[in-house]
C-alpha atoms as a PDB file:
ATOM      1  CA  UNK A   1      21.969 -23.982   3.477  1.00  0.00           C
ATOM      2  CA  UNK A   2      23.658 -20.625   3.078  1.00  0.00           C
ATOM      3  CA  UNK A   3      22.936 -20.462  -0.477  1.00  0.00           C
ATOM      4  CA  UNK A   4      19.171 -21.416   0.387  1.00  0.00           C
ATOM      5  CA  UNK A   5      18.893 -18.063   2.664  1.00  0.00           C
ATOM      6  CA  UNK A   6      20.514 -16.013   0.483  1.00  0.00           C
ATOM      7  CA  UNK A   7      18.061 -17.049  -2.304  1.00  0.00           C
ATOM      8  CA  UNK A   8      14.693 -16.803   0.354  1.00  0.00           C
ATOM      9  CA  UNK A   9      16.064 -13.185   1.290  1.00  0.00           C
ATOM     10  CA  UNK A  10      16.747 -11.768  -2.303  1.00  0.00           C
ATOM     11  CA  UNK A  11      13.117 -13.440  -3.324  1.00  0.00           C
ATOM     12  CA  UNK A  12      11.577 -11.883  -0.605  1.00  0.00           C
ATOM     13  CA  UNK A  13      13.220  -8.157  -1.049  1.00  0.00           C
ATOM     14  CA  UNK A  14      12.271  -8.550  -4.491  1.00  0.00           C
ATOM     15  CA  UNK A  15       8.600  -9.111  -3.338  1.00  0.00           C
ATOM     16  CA  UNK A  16       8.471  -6.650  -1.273  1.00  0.00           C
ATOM     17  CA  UNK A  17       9.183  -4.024  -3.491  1.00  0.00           C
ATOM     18  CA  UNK A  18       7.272  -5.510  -6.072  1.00  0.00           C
ATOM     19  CA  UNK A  19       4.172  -5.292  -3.722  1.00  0.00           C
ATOM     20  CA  UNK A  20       4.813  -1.432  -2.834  1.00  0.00           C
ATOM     21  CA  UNK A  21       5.048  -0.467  -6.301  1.00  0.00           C
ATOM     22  CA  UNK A  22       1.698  -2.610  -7.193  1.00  0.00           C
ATOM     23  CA  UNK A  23      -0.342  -1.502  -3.928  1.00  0.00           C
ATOM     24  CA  UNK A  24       1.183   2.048  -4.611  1.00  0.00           C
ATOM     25  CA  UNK A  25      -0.048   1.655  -8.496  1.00  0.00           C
ATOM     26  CA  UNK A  26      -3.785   0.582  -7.169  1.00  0.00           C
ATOM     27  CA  UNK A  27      -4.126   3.168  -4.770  1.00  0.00           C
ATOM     28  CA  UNK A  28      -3.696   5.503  -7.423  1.00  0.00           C
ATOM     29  CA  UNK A  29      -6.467   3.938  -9.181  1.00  0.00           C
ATOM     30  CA  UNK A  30      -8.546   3.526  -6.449  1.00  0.00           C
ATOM     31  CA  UNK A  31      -8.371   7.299  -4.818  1.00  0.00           C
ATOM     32  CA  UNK A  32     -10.916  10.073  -5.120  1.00  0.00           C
ATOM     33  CA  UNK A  33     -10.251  12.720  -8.042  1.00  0.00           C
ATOM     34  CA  UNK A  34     -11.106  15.878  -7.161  1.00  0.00           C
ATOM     35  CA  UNK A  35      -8.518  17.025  -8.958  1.00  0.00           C
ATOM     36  CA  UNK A  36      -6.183  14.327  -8.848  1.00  0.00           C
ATOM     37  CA  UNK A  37      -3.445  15.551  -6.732  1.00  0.00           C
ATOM     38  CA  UNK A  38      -4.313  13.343  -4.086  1.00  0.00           C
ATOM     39  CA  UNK A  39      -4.744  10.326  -6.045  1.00  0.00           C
ATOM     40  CA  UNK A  40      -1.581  11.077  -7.880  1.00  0.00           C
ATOM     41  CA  UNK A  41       0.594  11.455  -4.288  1.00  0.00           C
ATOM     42  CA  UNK A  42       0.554   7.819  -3.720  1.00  0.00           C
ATOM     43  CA  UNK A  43       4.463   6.634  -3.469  1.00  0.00           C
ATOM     44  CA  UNK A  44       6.146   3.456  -2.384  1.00  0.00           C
ATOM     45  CA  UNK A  45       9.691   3.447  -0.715  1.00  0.00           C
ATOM     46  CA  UNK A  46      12.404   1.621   0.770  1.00  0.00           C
ATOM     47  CA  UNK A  47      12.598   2.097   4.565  1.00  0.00           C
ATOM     48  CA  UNK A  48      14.629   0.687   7.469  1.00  0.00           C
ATOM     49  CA  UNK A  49      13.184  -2.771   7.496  1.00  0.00           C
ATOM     50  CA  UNK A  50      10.804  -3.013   4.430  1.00  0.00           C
ATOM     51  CA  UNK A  51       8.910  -0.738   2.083  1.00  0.00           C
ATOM     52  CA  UNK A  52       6.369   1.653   2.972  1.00  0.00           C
ATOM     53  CA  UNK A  53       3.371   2.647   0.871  1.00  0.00           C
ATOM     54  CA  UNK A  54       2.528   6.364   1.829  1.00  0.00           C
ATOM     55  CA  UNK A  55       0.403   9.395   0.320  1.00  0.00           C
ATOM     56  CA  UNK A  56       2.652  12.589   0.576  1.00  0.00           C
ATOM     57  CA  UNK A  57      -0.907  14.312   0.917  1.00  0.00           C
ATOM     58  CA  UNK A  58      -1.169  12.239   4.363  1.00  0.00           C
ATOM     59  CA  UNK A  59      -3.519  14.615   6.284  1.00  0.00           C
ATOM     60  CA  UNK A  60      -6.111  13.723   4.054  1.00  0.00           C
ATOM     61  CA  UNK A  61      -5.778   9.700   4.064  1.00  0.00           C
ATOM     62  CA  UNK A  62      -7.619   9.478   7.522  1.00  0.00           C
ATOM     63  CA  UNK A  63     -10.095  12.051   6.856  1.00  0.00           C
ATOM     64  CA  UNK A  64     -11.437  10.914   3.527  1.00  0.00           C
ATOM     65  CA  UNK A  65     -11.156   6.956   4.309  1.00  0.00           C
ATOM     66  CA  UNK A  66     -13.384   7.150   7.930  1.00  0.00           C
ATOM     67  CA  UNK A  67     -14.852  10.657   7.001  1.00  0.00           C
ATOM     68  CA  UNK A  68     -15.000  14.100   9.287  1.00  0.00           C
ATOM     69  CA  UNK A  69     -16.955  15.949  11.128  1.00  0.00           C
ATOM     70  CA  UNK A  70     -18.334  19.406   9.522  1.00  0.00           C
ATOM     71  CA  UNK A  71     -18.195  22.787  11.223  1.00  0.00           C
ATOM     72  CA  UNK A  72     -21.586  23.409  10.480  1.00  0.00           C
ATOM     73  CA  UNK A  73     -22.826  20.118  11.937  1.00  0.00           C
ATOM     74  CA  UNK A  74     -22.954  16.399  10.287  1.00  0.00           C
ATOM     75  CA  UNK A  75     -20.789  14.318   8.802  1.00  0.00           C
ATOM     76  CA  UNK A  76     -19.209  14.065   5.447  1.00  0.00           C
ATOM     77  CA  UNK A  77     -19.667  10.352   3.546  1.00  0.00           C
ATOM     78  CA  UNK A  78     -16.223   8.145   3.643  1.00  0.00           C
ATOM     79  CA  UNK A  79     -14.355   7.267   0.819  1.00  0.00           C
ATOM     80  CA  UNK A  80     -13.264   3.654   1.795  1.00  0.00           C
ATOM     81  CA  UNK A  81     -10.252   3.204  -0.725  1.00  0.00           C
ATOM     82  CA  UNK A  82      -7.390   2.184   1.330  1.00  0.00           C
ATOM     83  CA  UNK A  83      -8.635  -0.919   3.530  1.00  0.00           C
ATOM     84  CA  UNK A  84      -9.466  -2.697   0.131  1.00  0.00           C
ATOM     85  CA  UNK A  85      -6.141  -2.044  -1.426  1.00  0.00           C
ATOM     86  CA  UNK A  86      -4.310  -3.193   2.036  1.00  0.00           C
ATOM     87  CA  UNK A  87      -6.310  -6.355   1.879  1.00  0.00           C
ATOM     88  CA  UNK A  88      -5.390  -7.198  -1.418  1.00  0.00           C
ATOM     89  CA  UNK A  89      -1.579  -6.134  -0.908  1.00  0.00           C
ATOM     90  CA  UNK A  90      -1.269  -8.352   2.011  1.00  0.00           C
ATOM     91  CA  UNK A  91      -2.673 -11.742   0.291  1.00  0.00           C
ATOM     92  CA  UNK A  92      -0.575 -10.757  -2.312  1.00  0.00           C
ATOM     93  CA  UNK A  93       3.184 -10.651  -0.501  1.00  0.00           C
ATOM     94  CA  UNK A  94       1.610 -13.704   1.316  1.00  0.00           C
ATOM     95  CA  UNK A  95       1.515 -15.578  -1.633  1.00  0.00           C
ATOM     96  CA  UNK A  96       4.807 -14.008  -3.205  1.00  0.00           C
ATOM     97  CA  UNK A  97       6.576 -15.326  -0.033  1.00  0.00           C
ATOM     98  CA  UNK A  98       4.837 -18.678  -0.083  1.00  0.00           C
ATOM     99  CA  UNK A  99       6.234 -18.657  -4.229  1.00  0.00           C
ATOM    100  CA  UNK A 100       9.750 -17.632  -3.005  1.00  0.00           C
ATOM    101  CA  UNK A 101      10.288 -20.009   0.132  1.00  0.00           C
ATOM    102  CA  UNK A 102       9.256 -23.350  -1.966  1.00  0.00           C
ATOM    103  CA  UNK A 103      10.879 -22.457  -4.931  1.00  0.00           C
ATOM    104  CA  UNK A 104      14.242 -21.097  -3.067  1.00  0.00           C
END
């Protein structure tokens, strides 16, 4: 039984890295390119519990995903990009775990 956990856990590690790096890989696709720094400032990492998928540009995730308003009056247009990738990241490590636990 032991063994069994052991296996689940490493599986699961292994999947959740694998997911940062992908999500991390498709948000870098998926950004607006003004220039490209922010699109390029996508990073996954290993944090206390699990990995985190984070834009080291982060002032500007919020403001270009739901949009801002302008000083002049109005609103700027949002760039959805995230909530699509998130989506997709989440089936994915669902089904990576699913993978992992019957095959562990």
């Amino acid at each position: 039984m032991k063994e069994y956990t052991d296996e689940v856990e490493q599986g699961m590690k292994e999947a959740q890295e694998k997911v940062a790096k992908d999500g991390a890989d498709k948000l870098k696709g998926s950004s607006p390119k003004r220039t490209g720094k922010y699109a390029k400032a996508w990073k996954a990492k290993e944090q206390e519990g699990g990995w985190v998928i984070y834009n080291t540009k982060g002032q500007l995730t919020h403001l270009l995903e739901k949009g801002h308003a302008l000083r002049q009056g109005g609103r700027t247009r949002a760039f959805v990009h995230i909530e699509p990738v998130e989506q997709s990241v989440i089936d994915e490590f669902e089904k990576a775990v699913i993978k992992v636990i019957q095959n562990g």
